[in-house]
N, C-alpha and C. Protein backbone atom coordinates (compact mmCIF):
# COMPACT_ATOMS: atom_id res chain seq x y z
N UNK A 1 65.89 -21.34 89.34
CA UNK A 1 64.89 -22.25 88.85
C UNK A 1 64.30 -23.08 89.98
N UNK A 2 65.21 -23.38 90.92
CA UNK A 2 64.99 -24.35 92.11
C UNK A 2 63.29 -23.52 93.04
N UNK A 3 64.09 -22.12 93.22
CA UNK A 3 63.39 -21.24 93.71
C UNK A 3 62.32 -21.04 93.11
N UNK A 4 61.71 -21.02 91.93
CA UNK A 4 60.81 -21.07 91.13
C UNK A 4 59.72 -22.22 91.27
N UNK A 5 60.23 -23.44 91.38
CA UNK A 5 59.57 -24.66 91.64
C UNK A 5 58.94 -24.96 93.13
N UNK A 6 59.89 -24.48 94.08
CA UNK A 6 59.75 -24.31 95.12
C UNK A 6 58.50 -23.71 95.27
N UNK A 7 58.34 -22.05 95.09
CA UNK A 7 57.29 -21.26 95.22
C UNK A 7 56.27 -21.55 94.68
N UNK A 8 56.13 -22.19 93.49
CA UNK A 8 54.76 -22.91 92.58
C UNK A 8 54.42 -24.33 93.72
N UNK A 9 55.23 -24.82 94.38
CA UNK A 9 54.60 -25.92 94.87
C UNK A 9 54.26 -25.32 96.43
N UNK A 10 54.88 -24.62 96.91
CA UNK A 10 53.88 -23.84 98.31
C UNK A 10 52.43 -23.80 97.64
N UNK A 11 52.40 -22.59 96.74
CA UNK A 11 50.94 -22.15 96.04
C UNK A 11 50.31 -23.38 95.92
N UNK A 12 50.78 -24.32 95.03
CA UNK A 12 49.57 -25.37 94.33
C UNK A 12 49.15 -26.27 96.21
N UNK A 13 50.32 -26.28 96.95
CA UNK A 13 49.89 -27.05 98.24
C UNK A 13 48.64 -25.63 99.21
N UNK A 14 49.25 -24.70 99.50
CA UNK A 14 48.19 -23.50 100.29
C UNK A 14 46.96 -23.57 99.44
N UNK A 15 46.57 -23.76 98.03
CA UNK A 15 45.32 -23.84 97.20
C UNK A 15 44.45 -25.31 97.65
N UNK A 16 45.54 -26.37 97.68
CA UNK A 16 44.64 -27.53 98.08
C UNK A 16 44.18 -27.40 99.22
N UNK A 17 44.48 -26.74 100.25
CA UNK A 17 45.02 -26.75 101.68
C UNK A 17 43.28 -25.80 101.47
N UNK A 18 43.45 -24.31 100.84
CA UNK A 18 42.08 -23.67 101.20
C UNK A 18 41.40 -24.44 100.72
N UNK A 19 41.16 -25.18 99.72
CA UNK A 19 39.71 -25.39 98.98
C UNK A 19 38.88 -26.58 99.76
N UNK A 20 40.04 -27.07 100.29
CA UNK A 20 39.30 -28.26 101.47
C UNK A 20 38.92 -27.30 102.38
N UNK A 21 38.98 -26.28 102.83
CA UNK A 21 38.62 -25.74 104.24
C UNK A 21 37.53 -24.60 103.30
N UNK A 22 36.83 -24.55 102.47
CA UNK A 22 35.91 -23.88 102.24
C UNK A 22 34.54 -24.90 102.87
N UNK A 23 34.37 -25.48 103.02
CA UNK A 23 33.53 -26.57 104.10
C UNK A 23 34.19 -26.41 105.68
N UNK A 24 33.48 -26.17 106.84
CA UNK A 24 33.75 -25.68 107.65
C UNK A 24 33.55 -27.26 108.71
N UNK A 25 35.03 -27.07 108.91
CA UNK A 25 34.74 -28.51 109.65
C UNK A 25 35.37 -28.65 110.96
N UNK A 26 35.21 -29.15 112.09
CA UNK A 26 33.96 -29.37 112.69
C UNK A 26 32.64 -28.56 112.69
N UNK A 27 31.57 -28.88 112.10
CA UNK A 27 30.18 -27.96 111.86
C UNK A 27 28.75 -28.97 112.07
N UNK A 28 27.61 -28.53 112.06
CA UNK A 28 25.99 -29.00 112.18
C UNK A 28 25.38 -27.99 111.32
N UNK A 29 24.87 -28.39 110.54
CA UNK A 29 24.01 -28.54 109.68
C UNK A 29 22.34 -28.88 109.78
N UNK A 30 21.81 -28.63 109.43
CA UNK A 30 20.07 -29.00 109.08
C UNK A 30 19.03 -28.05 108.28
N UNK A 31 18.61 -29.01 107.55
CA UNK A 31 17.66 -28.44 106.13
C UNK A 31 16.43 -28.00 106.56
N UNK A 32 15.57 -27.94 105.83
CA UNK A 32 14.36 -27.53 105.88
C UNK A 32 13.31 -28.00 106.31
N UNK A 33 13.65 -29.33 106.77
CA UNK A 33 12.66 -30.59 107.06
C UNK A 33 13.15 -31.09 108.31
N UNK A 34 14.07 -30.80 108.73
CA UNK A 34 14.74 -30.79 109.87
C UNK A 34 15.73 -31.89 110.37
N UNK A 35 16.12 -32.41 108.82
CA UNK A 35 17.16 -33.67 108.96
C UNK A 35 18.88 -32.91 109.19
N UNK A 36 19.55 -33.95 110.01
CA UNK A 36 21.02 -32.86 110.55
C UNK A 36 22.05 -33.78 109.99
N UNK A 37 22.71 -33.26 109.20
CA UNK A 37 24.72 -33.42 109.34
C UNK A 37 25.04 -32.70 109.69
N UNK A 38 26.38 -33.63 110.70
CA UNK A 38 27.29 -33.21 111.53
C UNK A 38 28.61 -33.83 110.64
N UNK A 39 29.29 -33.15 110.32
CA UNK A 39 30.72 -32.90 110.02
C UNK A 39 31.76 -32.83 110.87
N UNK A 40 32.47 -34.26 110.72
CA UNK A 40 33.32 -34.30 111.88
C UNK A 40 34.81 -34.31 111.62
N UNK A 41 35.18 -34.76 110.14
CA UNK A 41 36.57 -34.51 110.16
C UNK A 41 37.06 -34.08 108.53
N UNK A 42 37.79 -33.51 107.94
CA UNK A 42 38.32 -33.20 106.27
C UNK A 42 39.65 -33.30 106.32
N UNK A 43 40.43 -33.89 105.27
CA UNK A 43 41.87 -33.99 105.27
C UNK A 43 42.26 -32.95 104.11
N UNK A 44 43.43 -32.87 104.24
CA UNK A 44 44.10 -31.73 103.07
C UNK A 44 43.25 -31.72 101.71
N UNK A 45 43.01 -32.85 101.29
CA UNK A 45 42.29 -33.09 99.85
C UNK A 45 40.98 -33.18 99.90
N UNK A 46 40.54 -32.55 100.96
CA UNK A 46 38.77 -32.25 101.05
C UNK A 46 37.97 -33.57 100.99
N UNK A 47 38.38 -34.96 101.23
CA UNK A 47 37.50 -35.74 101.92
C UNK A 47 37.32 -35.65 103.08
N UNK A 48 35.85 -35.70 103.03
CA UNK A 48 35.32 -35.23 104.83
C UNK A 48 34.46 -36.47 104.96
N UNK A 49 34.57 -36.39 106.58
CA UNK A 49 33.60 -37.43 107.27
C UNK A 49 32.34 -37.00 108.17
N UNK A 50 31.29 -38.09 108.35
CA UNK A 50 30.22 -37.12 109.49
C UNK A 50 29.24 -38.41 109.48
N UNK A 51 28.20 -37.21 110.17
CA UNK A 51 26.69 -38.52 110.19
C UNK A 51 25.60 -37.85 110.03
N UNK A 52 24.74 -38.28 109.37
CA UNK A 52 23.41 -37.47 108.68
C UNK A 52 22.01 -38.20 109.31
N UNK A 53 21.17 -37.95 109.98
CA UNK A 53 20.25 -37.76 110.21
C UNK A 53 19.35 -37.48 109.61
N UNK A 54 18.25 -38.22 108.86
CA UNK A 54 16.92 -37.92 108.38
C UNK A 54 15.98 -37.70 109.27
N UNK A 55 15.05 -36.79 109.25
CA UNK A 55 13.47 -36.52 109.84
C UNK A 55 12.56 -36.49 109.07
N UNK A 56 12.75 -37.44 107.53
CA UNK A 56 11.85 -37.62 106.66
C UNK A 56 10.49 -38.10 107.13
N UNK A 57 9.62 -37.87 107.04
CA UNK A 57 8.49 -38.66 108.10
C UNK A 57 8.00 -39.85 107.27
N UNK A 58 8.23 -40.11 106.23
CA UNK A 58 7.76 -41.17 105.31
C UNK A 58 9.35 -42.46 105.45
N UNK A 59 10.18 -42.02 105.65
CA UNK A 59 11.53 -42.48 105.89
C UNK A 59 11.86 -43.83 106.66
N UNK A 60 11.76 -45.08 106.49
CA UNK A 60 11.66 -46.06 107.20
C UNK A 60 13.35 -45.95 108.07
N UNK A 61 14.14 -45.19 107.51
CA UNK A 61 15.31 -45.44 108.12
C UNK A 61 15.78 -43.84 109.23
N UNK A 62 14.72 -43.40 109.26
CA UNK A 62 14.36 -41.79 109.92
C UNK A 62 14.78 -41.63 111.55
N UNK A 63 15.32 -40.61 111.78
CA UNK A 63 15.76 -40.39 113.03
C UNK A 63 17.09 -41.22 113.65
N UNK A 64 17.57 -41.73 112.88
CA UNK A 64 19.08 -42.56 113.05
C UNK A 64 19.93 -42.08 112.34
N UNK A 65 21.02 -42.38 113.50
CA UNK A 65 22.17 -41.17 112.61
C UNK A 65 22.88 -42.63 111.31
N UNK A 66 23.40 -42.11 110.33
CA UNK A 66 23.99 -43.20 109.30
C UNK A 66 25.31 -42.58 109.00
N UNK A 67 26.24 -42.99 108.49
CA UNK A 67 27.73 -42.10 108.26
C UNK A 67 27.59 -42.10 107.07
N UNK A 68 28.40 -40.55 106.72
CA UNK A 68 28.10 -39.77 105.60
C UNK A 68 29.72 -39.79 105.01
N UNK A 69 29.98 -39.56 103.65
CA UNK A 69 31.27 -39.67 103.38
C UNK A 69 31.36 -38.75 102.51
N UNK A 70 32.30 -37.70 101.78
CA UNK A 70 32.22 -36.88 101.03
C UNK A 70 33.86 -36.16 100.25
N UNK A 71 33.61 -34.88 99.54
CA UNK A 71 34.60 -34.87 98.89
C UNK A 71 34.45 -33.07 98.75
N UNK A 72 35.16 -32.29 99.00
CA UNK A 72 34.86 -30.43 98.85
C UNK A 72 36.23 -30.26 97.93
N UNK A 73 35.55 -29.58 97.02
CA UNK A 73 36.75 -28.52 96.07
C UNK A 73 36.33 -27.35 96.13
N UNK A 74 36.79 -26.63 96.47
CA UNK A 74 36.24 -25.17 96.75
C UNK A 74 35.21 -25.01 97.82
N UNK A 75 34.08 -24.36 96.68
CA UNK A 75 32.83 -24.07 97.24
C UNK A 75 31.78 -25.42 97.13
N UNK A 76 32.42 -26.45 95.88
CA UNK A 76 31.08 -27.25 95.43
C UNK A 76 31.86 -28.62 96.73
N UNK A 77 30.56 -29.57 96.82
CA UNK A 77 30.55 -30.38 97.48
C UNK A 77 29.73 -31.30 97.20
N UNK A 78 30.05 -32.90 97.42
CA UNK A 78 29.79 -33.86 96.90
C UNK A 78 29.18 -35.02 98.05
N UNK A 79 28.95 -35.19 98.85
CA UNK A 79 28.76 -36.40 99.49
C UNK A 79 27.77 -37.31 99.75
N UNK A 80 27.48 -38.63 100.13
CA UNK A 80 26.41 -39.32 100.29
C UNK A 80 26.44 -40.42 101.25
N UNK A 81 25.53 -41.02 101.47
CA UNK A 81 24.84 -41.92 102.92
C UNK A 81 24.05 -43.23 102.42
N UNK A 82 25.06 -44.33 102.66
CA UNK A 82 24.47 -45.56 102.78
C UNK A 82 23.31 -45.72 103.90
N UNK A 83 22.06 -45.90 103.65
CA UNK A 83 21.22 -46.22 104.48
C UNK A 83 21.39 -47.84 105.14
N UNK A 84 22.31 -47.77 106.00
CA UNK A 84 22.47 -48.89 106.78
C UNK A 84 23.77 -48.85 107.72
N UNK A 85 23.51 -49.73 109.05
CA UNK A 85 23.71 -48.95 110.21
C UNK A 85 23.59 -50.61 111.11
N UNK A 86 23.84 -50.38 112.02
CA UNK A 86 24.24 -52.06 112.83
C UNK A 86 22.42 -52.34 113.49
N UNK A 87 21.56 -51.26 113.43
CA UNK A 87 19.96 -51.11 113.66
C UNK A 87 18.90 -51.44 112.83
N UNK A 88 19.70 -50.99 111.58
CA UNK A 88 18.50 -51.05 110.15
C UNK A 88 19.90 -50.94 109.24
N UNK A 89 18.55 -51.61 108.00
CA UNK A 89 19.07 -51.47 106.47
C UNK A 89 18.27 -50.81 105.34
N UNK A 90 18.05 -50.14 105.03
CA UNK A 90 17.08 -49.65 104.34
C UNK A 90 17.12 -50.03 102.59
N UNK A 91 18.21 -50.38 102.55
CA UNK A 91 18.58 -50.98 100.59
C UNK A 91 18.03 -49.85 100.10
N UNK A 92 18.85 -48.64 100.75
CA UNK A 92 18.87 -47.47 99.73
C UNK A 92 20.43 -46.88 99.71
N UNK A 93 20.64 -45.77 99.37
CA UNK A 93 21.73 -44.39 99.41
C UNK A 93 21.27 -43.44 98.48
N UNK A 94 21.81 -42.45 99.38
CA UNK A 94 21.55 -41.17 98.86
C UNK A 94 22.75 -40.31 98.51
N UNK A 95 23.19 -39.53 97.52
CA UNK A 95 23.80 -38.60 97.35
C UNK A 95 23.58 -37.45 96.64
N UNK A 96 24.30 -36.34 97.38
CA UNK A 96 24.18 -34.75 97.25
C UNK A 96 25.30 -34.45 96.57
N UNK A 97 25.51 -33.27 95.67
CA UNK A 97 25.69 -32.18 95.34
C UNK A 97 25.52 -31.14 94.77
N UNK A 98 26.16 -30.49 95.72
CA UNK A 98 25.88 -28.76 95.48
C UNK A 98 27.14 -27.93 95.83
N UNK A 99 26.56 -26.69 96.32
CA UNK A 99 27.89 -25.81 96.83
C UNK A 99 27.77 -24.52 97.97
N UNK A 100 28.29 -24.47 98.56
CA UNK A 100 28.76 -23.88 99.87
C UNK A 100 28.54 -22.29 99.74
N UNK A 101 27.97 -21.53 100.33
CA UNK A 101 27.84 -20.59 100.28
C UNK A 101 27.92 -19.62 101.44
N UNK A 102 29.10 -19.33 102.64
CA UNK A 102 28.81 -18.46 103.70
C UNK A 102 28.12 -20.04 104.76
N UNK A 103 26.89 -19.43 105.36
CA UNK A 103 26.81 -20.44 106.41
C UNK A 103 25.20 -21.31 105.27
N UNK A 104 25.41 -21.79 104.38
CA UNK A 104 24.40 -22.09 103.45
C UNK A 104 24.58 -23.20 102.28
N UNK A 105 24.50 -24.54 102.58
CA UNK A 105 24.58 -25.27 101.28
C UNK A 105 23.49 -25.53 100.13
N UNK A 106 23.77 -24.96 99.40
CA UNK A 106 22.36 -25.67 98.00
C UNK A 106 22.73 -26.95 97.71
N UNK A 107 21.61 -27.96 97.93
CA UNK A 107 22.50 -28.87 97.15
C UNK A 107 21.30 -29.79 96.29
N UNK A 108 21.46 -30.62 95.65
CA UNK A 108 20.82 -31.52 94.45
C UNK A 108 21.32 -32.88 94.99
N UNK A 109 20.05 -33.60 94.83
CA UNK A 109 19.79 -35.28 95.48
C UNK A 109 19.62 -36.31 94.60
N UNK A 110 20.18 -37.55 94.52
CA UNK A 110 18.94 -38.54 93.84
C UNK A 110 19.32 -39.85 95.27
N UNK A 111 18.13 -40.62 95.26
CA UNK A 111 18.47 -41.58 96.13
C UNK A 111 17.62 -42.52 95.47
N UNK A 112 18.94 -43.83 95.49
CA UNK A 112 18.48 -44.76 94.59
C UNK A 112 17.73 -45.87 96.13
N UNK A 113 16.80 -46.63 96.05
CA UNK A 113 16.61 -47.77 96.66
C UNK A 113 15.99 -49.16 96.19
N UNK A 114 15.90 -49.89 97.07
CA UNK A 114 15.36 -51.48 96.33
C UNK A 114 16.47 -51.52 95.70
N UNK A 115 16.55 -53.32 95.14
CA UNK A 115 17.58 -54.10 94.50
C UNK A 115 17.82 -53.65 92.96
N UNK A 116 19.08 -53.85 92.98
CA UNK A 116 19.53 -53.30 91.50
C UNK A 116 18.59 -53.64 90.56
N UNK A 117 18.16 -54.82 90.45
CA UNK A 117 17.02 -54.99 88.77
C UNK A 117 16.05 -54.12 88.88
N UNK A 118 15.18 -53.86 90.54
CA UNK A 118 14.09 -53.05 90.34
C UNK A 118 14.34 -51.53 91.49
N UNK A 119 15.70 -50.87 90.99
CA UNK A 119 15.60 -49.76 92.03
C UNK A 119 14.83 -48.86 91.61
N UNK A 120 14.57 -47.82 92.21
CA UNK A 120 14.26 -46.95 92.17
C UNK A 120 14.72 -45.28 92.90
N UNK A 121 14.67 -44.55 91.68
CA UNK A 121 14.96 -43.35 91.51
C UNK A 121 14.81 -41.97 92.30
N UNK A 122 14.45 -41.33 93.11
CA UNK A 122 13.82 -40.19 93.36
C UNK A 122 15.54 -39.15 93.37
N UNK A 123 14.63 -37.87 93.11
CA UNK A 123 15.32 -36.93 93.12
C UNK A 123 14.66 -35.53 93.98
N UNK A 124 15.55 -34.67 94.25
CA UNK A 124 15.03 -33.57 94.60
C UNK A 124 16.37 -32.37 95.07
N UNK A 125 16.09 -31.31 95.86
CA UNK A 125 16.69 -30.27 96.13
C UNK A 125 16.67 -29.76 97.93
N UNK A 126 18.01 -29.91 98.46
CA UNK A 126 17.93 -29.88 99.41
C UNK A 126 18.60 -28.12 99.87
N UNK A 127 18.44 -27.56 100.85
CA UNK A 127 19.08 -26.17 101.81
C UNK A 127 19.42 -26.57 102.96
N UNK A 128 20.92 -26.79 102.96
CA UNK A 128 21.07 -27.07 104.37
C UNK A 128 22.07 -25.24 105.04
N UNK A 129 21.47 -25.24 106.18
CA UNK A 129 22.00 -23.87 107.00
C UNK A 129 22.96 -24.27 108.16
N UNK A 130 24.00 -24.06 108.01
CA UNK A 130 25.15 -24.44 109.37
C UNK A 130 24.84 -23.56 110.83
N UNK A 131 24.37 -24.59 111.78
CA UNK A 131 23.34 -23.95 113.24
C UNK A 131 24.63 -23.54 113.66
């Protein structure tokens, strides 16, 4: 029985162990518009760390890197970016998810900004490709 418990808890630990490493980390990243995360660290339980880069051209907080914080189970992936930084504040954040595909993330956006009584909403669909 000992032996039994034993072997179920290797498995359930080697399962947590892959599903965090289906996100490839240390990696670079950049979408379609030419904004970059860099992925710099993931622990056993698939929180990962990095810094994201916008090249939004409408983007008041654009071309500065901001730290990104996140979460991988498997293939799907979760993370997002306080727009603010010891340079700027932008009184926004943004968060993604989607899921991992080979060297290819799909992922789905909303980024809220302005003050809680009057934020505002946008959404959209991002492709990021690991360079």
């Amino acid at each position: 029985m000992q032996r039994l418990a034993a072997i179920s808890s290797l498995l359930l630990i080697s399962t947590v162990g892959a599903s965090a490493q289906s996100l490839p980390v240390p990696s670079y990243w950049k979408d379609g518009a030419g904004s970059e995360m860099s992925l710099h660290s993931i622990d056993a339980k698939g929180a990962f760390t990095g810094t994201f880069v916008s090249h939004a051209a409408s983007f008041a907080c654009a071309n500065a890197p901001f730290d990104l914080h996140g979460q991988a189970h498997g293939h799907h992936v979760k993370f997002s970016v306080v727009w603010k930084n010891a340079l700027a504040d932008c009184k926004s954040h943004t968060s993604w998810s989607g899921n991992v595909a080979g060297n290819t993330m799909h992922t789905w956006w909303v980024q809220t900004s302005g003050e809680k009584r009057a934020a505002k909403k946008t959404h959209g669909a991002d492709t990021f490709v690991k360079q």
